[in-house]
C-alpha atoms as a PDB file:
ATOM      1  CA  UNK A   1      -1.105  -6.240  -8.466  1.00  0.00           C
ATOM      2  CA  UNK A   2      -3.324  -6.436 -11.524  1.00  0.00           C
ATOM      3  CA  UNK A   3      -6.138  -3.701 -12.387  1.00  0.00           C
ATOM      4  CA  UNK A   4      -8.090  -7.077 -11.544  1.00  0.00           C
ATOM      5  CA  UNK A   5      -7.152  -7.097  -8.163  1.00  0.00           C
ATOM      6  CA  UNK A   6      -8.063  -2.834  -7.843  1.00  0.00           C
ATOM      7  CA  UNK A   7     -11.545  -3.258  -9.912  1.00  0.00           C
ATOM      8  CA  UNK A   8     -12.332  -6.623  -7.642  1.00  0.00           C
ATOM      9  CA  UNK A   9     -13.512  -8.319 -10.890  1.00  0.00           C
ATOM     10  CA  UNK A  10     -11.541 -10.579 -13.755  1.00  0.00           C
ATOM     11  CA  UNK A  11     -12.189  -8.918 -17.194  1.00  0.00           C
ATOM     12  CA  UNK A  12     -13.162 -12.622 -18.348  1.00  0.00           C
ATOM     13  CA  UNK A  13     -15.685 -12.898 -15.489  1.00  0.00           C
ATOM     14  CA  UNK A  14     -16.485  -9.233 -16.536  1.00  0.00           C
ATOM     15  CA  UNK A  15     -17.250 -10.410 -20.691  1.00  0.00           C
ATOM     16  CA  UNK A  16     -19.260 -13.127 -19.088  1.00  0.00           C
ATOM     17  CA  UNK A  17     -21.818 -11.266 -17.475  1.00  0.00           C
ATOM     18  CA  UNK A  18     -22.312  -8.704 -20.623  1.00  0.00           C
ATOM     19  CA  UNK A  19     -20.090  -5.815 -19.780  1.00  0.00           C
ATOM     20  CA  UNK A  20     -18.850  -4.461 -23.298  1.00  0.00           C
ATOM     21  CA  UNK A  21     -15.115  -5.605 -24.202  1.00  0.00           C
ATOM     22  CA  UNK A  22     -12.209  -3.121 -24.146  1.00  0.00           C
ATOM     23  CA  UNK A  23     -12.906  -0.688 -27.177  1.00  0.00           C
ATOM     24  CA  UNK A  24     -16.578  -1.078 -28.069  1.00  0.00           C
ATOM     25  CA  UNK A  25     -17.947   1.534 -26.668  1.00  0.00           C
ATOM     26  CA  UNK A  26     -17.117   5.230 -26.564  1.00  0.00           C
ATOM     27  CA  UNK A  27     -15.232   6.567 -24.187  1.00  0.00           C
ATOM     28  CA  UNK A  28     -12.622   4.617 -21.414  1.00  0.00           C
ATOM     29  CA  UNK A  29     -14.216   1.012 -20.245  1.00  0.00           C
ATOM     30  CA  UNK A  30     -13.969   0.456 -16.198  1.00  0.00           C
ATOM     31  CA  UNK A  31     -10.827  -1.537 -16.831  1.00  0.00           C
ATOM     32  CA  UNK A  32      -9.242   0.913 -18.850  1.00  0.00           C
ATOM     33  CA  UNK A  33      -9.556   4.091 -16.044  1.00  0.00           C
ATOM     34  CA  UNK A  34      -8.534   0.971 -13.518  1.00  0.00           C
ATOM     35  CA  UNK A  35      -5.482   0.146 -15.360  1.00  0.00           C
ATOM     36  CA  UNK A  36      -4.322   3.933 -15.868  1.00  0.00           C
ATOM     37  CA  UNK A  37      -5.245   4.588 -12.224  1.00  0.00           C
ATOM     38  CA  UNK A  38      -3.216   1.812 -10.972  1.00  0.00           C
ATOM     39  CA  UNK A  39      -0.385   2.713 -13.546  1.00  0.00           C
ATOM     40  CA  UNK A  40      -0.709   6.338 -11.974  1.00  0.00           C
ATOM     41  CA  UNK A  41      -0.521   5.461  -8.522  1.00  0.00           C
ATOM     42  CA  UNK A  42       2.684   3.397  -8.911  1.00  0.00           C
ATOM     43  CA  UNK A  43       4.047   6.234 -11.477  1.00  0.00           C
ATOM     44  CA  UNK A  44       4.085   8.216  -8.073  1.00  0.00           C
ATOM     45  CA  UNK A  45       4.904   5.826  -5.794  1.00  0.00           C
ATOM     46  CA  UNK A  46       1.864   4.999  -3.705  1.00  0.00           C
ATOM     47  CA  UNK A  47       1.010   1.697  -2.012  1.00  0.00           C
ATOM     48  CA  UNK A  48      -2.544   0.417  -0.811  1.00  0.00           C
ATOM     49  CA  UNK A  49      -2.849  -0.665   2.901  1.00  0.00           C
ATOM     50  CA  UNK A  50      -2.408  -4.288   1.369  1.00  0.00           C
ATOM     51  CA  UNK A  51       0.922  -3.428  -0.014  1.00  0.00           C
ATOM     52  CA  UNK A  52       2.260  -2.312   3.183  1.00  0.00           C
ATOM     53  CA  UNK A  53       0.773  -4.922   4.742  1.00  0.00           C
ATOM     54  CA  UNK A  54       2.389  -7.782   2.509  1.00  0.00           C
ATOM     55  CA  UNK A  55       5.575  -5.400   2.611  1.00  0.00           C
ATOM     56  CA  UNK A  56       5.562  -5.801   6.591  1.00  0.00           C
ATOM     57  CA  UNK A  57       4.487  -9.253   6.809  1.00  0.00           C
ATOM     58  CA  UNK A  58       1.345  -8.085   9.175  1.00  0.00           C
ATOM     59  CA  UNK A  59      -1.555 -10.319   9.624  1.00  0.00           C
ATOM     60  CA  UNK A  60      -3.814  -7.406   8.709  1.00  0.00           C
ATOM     61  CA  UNK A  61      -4.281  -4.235   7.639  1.00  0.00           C
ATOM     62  CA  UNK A  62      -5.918  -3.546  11.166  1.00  0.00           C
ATOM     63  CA  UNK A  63      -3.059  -2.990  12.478  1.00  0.00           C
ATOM     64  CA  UNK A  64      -2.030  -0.428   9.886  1.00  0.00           C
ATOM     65  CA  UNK A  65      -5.627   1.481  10.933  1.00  0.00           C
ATOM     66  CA  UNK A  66      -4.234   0.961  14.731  1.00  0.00           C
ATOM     67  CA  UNK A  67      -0.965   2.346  13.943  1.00  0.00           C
ATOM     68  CA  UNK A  68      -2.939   5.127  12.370  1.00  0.00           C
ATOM     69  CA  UNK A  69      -5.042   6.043  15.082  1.00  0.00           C
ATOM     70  CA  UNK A  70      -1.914   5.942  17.544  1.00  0.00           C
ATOM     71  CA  UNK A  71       0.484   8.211  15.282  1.00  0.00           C
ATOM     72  CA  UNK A  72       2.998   5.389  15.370  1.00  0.00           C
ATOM     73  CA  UNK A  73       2.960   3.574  12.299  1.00  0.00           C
ATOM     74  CA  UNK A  74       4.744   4.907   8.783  1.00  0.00           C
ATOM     75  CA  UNK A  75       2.750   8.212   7.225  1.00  0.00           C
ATOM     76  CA  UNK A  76      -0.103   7.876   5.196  1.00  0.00           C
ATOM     77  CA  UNK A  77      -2.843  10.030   3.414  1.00  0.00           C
ATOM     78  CA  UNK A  78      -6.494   9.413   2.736  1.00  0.00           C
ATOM     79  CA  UNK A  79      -7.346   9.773  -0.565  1.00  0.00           C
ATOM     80  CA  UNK A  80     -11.360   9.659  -1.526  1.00  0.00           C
ATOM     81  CA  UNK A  81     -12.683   6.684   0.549  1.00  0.00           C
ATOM     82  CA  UNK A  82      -9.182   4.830   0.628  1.00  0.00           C
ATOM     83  CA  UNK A  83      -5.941   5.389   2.490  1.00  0.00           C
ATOM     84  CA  UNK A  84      -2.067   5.326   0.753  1.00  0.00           C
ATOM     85  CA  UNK A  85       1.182   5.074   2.162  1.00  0.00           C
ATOM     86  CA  UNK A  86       4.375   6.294  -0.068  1.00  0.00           C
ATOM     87  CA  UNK A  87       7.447   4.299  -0.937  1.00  0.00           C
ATOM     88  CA  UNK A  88       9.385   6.886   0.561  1.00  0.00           C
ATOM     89  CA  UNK A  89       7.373   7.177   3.605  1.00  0.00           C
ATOM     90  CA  UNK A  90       7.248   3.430   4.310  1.00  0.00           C
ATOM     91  CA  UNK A  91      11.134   3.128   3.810  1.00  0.00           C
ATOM     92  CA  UNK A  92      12.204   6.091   5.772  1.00  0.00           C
ATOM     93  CA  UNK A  93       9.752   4.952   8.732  1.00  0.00           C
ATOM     94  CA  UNK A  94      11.335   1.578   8.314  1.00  0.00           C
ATOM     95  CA  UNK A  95      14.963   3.249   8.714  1.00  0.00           C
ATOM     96  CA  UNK A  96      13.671   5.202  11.711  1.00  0.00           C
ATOM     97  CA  UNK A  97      12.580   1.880  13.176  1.00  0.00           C
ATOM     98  CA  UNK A  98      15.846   0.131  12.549  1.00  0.00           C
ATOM     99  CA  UNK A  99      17.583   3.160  14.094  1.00  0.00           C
ATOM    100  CA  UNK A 100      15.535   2.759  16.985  1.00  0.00           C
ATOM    101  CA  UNK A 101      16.042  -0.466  17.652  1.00  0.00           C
ATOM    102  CA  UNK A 102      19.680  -0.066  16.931  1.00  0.00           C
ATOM    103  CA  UNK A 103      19.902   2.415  19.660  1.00  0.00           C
ATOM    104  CA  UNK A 104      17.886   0.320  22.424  1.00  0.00           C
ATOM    105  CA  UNK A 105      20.248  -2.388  21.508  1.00  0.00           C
ATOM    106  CA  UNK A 106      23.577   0.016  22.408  1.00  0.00           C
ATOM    107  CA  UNK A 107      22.010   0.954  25.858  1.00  0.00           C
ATOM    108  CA  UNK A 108      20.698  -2.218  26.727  1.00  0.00           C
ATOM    109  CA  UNK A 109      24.137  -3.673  26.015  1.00  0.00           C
ATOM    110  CA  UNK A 110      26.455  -3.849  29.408  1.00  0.00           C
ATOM    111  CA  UNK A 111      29.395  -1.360  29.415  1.00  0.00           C
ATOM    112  CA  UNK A 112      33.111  -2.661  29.943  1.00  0.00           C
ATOM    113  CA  UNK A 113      34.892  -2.592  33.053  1.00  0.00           C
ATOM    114  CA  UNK A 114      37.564   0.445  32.903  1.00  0.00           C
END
């Protein structure tokens, strides 16, 4: 994911309307705190509802709020305005999921004659 894709503009769409290019003016452009934020968040390890999405092949993120407002879908936290999942999080819920369905699969399996 590009700071692009965070910001929701292209820095060459961004030139073209008159915002300043990356150094002219004092102090960090939009881009830049974009960039260091997105750089940040992966530093730590923190995914976007799209992200999971994508990572879960769901149709859309509405089921992520739906999982949210049941308790049954991976942990996440609310940050600001926008909500975050962690890589952790997402791949131990996964695990749990897979254990789960490992399990249902053992008891719904018919046991040997003796």
């Amino acid at each position: 994911m590009s700071n692009e894709d965070e910001i929701g503009i292209s820095a060459t769409a961004a030139e073209g309307c008159g915002a300043p290019a990356s150094g002219n003016v004092p102090g960090d452009s939009p881009w830049q705190i974009a960039e260091t934020a997105l750089q940040l968040r992966k530093a730590i390890g923190l995914l976007t509802e799209v992200e999971v999405a994508a990572v879960l092949k769901l149709n859309s993120i509405g089921t992520l709020a739906t999982w949210r407002s049941q308790a049954s879908g991976p942990p996440s936290v609310k940050l600001g305005k926008r909500v975050f999942y962690t890589q952790a999080g997402l791949a131990n819920w996964i695990n749990q999921k897979i254990a789960e369905q490992d399990n249902e699969r053992l008891l719904a399996q018919p046991k040997a004659a003796a």
